[in-house]
PDB file of N, CA and C in Angstrom:
ATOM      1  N   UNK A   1      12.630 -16.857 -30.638  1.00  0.00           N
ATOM      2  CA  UNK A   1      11.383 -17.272 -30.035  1.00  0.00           C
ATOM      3  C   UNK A   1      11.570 -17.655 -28.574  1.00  0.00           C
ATOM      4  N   UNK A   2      12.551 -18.316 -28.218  1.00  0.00           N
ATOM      5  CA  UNK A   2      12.645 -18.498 -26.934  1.00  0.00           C
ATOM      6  C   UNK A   2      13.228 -17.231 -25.996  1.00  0.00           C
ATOM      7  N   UNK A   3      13.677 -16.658 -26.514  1.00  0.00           N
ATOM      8  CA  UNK A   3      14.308 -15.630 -25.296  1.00  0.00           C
ATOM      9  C   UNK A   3      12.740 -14.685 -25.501  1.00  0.00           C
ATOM     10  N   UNK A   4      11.855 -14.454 -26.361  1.00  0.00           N
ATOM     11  CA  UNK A   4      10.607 -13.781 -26.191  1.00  0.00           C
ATOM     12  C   UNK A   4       9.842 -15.065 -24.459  1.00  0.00           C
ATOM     13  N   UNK A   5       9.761 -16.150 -25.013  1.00  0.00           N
ATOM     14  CA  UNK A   5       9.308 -16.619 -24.080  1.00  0.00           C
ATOM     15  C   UNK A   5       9.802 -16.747 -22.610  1.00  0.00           C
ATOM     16  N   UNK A   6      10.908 -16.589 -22.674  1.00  0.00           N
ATOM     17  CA  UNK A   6      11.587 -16.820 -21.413  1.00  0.00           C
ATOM     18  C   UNK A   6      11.218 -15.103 -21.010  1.00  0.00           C
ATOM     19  N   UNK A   7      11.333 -14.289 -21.402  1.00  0.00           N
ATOM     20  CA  UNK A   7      11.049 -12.767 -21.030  1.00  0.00           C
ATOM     21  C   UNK A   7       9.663 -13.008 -20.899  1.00  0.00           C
ATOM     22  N   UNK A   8       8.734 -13.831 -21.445  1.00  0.00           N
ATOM     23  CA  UNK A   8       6.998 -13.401 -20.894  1.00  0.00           C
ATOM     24  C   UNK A   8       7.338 -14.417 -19.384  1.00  0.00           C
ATOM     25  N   UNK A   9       7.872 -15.412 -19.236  1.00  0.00           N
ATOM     26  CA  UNK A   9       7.607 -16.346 -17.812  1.00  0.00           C
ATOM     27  C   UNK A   9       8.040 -15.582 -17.200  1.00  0.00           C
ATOM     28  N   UNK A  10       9.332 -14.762 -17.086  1.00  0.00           N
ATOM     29  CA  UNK A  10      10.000 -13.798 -16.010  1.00  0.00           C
ATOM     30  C   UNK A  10       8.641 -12.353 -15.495  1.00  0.00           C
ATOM     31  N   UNK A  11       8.617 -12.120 -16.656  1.00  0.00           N
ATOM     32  CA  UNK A  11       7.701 -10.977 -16.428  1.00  0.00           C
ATOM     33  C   UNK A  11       6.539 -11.287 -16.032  1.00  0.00           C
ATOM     34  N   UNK A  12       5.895 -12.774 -16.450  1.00  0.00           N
ATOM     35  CA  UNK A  12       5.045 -13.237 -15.679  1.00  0.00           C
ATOM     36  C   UNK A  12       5.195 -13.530 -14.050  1.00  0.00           C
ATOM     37  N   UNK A  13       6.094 -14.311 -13.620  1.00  0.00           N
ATOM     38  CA  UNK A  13       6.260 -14.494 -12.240  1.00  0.00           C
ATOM     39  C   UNK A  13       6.549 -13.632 -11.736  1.00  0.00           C
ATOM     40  N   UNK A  14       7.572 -12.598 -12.049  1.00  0.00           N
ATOM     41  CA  UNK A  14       7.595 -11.180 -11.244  1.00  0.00           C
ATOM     42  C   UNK A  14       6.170 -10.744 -11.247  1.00  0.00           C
ATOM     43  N   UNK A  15       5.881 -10.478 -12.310  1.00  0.00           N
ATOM     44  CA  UNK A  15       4.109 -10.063 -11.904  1.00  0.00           C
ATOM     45  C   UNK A  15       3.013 -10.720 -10.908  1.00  0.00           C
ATOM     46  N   UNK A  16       3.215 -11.526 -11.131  1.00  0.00           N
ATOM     47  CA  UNK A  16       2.412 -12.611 -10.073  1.00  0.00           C
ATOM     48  C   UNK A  16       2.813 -12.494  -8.684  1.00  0.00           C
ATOM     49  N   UNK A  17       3.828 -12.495  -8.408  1.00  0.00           N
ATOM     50  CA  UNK A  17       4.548 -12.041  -7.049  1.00  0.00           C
ATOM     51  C   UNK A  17       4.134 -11.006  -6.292  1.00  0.00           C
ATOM     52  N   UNK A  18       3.631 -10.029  -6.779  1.00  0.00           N
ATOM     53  CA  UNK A  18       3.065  -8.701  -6.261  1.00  0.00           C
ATOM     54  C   UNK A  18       1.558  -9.163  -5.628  1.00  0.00           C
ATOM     55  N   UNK A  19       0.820 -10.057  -6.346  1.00  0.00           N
ATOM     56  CA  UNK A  19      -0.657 -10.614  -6.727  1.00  0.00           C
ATOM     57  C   UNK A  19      -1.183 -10.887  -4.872  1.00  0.00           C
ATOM     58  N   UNK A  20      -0.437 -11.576  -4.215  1.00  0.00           N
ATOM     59  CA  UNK A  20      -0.492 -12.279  -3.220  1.00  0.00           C
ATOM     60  C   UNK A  20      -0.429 -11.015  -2.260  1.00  0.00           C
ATOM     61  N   UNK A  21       0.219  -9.716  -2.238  1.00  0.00           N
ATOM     62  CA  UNK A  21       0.000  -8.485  -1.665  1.00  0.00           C
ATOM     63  C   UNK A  21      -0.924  -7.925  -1.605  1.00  0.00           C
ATOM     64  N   UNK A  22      -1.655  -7.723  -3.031  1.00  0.00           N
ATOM     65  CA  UNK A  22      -2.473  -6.992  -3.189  1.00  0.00           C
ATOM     66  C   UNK A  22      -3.857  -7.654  -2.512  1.00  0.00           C
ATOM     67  N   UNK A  23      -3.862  -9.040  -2.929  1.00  0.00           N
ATOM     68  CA  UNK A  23      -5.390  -9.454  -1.854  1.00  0.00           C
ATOM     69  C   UNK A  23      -5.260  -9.746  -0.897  1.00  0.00           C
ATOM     70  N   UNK A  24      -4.221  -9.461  -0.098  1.00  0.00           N
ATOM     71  CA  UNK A  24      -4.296  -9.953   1.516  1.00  0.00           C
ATOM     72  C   UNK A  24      -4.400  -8.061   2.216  1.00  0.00           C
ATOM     73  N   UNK A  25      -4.198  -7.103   1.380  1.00  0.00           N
ATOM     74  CA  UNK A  25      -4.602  -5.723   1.535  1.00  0.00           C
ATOM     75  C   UNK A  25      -5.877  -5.559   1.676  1.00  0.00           C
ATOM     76  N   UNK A  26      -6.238  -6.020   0.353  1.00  0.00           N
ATOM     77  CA  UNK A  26      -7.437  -5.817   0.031  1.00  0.00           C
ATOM     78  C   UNK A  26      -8.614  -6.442   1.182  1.00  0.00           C
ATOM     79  N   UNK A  27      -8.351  -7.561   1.362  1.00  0.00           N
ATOM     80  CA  UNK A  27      -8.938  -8.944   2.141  1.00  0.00           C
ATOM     81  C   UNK A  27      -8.943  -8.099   3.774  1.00  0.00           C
ATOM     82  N   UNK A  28      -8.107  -8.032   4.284  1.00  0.00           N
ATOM     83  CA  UNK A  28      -7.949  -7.072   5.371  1.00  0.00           C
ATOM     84  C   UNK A  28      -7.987  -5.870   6.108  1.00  0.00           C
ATOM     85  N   UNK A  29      -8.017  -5.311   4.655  1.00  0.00           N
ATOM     86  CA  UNK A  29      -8.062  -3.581   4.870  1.00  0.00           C
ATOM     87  C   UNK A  29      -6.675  -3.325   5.551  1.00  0.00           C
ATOM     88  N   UNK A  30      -5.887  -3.666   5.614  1.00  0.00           N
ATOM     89  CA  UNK A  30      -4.847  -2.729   6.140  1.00  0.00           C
ATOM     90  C   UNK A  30      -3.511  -3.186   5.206  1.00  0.00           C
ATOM     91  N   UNK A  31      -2.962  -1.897   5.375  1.00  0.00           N
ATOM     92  CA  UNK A  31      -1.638  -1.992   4.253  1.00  0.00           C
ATOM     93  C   UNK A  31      -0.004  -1.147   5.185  1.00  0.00           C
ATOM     94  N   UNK A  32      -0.284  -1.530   6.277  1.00  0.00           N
ATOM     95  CA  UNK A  32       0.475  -0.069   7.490  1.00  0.00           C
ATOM     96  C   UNK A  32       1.425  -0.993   7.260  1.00  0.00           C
ATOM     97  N   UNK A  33       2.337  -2.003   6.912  1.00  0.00           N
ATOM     98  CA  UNK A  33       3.473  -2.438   6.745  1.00  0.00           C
ATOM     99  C   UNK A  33       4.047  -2.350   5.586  1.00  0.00           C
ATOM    100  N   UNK A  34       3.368  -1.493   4.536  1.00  0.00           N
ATOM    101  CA  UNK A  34       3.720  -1.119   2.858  1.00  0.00           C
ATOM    102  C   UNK A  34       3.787   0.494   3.374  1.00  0.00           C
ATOM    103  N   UNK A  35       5.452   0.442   2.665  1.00  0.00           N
ATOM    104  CA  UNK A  35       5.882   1.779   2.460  1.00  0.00           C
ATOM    105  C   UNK A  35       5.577   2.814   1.566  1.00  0.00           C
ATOM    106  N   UNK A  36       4.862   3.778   1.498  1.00  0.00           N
ATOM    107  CA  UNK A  36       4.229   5.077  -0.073  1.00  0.00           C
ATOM    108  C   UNK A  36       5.875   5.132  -0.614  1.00  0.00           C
ATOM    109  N   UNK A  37       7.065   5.865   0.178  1.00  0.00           N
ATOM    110  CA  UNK A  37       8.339   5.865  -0.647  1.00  0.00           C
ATOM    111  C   UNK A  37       8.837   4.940  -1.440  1.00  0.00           C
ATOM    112  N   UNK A  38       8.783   3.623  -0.371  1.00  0.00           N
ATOM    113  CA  UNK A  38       8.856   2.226  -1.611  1.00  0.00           C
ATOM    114  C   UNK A  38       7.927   2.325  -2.618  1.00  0.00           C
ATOM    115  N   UNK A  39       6.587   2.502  -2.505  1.00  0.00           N
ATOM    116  CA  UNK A  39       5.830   2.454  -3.680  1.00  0.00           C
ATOM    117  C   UNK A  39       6.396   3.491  -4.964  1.00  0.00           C
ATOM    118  N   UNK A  40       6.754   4.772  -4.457  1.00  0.00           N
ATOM    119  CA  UNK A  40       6.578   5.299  -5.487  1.00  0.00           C
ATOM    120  C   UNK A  40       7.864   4.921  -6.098  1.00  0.00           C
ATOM    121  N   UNK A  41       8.913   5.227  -5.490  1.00  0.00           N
ATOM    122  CA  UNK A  41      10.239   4.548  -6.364  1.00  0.00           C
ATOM    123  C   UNK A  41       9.739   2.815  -6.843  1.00  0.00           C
ATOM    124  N   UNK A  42       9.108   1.991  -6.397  1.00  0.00           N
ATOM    125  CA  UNK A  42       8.560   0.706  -7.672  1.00  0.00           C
ATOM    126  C   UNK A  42       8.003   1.867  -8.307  1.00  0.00           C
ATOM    127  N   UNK A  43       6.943   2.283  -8.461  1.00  0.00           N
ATOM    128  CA  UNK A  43       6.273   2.366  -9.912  1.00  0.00           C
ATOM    129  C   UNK A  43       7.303   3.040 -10.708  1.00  0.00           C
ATOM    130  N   UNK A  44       8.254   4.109 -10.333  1.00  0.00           N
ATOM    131  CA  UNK A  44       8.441   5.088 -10.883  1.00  0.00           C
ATOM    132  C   UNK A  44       9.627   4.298 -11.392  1.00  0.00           C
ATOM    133  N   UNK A  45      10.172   2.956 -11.327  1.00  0.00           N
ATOM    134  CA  UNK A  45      11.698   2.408 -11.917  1.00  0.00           C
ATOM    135  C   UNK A  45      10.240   1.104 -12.866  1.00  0.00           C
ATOM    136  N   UNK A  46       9.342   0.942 -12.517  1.00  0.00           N
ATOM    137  CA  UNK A  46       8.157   0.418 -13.252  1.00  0.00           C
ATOM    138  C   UNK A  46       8.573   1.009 -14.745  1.00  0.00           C
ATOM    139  N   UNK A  47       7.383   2.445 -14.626  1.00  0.00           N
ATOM    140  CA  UNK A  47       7.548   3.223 -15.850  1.00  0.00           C
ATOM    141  C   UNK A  47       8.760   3.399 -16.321  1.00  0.00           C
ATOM    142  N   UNK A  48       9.942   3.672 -15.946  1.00  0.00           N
ATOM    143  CA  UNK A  48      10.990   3.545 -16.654  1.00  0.00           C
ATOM    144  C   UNK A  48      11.377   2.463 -17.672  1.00  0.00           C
ATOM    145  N   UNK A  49      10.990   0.939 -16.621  1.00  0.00           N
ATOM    146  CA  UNK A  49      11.074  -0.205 -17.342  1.00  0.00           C
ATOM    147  C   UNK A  49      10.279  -0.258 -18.765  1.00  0.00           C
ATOM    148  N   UNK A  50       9.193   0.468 -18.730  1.00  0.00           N
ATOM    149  CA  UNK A  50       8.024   0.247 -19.768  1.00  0.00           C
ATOM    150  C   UNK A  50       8.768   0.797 -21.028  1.00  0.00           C
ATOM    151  N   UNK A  51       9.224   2.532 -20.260  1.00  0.00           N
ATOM    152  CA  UNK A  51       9.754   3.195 -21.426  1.00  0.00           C
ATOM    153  C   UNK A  51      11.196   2.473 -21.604  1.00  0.00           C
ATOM    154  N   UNK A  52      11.585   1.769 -21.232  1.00  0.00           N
ATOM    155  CA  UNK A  52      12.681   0.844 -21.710  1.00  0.00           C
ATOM    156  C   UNK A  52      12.690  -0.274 -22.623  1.00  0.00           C
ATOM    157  N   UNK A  53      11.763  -0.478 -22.413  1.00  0.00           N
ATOM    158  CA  UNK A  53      11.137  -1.674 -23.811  1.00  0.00           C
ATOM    159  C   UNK A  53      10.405  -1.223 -25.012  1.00  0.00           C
ATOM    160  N   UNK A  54       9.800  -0.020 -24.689  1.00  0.00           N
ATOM    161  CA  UNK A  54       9.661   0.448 -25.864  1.00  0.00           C
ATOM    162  C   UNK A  54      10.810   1.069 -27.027  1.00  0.00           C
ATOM    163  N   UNK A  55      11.795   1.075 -26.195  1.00  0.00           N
ATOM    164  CA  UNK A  55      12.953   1.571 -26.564  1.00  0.00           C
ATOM    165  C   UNK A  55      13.867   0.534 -27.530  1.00  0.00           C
ATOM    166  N   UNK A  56      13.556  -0.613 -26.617  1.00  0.00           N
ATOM    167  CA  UNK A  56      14.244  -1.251 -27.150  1.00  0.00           C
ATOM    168  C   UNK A  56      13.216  -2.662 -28.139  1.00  0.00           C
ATOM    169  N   UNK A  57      12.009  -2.011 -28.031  1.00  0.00           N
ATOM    170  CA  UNK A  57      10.961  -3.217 -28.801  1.00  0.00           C
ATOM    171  C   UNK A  57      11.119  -3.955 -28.638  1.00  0.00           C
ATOM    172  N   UNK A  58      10.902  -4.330 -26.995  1.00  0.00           N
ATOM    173  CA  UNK A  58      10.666  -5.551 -26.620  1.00  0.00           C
ATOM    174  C   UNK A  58       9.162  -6.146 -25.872  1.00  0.00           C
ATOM    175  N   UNK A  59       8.448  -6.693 -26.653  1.00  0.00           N
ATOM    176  CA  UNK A  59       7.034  -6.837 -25.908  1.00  0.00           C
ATOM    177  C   UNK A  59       6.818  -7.215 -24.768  1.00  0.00           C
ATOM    178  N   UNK A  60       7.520  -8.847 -24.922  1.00  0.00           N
ATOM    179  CA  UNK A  60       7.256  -8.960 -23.228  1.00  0.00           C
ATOM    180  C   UNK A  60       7.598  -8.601 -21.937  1.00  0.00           C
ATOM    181  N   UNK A  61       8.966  -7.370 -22.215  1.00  0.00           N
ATOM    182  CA  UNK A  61       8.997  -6.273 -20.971  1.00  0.00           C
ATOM    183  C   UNK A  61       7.904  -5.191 -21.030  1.00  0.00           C
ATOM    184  N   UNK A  62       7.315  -4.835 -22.057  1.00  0.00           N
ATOM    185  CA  UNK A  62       6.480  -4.012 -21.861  1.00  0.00           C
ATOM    186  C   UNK A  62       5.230  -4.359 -21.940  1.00  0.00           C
ATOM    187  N   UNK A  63       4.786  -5.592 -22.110  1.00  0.00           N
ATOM    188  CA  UNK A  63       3.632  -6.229 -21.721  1.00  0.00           C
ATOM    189  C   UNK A  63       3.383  -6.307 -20.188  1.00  0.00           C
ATOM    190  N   UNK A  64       4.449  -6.870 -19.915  1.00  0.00           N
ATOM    191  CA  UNK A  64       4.689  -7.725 -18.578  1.00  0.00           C
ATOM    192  C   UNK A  64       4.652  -6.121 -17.625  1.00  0.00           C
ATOM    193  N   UNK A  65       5.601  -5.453 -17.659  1.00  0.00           N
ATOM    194  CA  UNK A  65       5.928  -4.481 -16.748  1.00  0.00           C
ATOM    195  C   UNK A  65       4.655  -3.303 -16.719  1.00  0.00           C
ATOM    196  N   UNK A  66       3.820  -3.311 -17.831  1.00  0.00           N
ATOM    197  CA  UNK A  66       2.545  -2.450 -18.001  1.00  0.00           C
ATOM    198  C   UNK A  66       1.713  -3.123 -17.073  1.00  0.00           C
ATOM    199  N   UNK A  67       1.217  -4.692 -17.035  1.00  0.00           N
ATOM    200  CA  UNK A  67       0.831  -5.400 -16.038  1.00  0.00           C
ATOM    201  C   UNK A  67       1.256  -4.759 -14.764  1.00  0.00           C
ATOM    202  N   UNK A  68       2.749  -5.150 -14.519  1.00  0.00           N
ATOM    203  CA  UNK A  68       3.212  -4.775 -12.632  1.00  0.00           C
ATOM    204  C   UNK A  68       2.810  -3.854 -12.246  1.00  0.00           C
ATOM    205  N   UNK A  69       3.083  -2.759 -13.279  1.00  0.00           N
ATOM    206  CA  UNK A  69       3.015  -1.480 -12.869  1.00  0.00           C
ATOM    207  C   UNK A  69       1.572  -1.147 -12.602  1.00  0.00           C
ATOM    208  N   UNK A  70       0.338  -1.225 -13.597  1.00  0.00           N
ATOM    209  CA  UNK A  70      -1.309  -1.204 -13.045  1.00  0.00           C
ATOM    210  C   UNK A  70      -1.103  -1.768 -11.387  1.00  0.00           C
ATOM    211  N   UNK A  71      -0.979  -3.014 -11.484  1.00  0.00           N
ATOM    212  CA  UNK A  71      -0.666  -4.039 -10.321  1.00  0.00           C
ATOM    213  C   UNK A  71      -0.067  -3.027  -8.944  1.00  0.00           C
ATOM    214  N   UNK A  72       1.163  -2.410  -9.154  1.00  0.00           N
ATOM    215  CA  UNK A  72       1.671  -1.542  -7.964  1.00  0.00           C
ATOM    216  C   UNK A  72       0.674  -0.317  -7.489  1.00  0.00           C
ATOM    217  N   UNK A  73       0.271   0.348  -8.577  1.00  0.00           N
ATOM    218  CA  UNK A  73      -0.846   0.994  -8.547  1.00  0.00           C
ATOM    219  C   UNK A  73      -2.031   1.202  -8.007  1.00  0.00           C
ATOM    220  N   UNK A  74      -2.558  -0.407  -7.793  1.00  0.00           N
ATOM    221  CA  UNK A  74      -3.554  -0.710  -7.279  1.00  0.00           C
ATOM    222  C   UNK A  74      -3.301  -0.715  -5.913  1.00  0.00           C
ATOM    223  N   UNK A  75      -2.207  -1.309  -5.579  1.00  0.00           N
ATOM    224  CA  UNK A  75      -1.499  -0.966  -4.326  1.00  0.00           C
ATOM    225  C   UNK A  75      -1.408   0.144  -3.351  1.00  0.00           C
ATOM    226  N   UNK A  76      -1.013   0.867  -4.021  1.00  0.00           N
ATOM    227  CA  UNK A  76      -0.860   1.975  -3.609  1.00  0.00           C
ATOM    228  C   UNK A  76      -1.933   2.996  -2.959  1.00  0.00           C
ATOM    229  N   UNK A  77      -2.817   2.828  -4.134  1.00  0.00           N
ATOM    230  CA  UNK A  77      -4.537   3.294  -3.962  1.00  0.00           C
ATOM    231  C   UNK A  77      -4.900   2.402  -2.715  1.00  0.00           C
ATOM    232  N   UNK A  78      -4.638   1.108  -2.874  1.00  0.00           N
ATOM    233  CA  UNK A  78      -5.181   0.277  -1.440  1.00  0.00           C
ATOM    234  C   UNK A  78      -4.912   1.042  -0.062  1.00  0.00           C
ATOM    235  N   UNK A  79      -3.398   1.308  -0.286  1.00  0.00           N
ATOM    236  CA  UNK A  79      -2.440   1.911   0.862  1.00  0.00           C
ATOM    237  C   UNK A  79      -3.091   3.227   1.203  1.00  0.00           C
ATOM    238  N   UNK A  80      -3.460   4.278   0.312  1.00  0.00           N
ATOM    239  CA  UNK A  80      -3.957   5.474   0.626  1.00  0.00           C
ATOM    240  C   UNK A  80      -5.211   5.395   0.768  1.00  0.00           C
ATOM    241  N   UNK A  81      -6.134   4.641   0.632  1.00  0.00           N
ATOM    242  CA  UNK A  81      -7.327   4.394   1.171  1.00  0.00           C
ATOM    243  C   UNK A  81      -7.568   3.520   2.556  1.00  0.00           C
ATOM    244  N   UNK A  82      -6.840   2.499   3.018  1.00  0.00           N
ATOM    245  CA  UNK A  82      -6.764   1.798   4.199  1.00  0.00           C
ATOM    246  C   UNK A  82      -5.641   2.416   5.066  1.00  0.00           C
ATOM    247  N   UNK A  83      -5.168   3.337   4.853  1.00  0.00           N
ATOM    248  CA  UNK A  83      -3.852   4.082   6.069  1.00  0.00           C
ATOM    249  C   UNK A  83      -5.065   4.478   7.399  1.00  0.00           C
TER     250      UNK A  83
END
């Protein structure tokens, strides 16, 4: 029970961490200091992570990392719409 919980706070605060990006994008319209190559290598070691927990049936990596990953996503779309 605890290492489930300690894996949702991690995956929570990593998730949350991104949070503070995405509305100061959003809030501003501009995203010209976010890299598309960085983005796509995050999402794309993202989805890996996802299919890594499914692998290994673990929920709160693949709870958590299904979160980031929407989350980077949104990003990204921000980035290609405000460039």
């Amino acid at each position: 029970m605890y290492t489930s919980l300690i894996g949702y706070i991690s995956g929570g605060l990593i998730t949350i961490a991104l949070l503070p990006q995405i509305i100061k994008s959003w809030k501003t319209k501009s995203t010209k200091d976010i890299s598309i190559p960085w983005m796509i290598i995050y999402i794309v070691g993202l989805f890996l992570g996802v299919i890594y927990g499914f692998l290994i049936n673990s929920l709160p990596i693949i709870i958590t990392t299904i979160i980031e990953m929407l989350m980077a996503i949104s990003l990204l779309i921000l980035k290609l719409i405000y460039k």
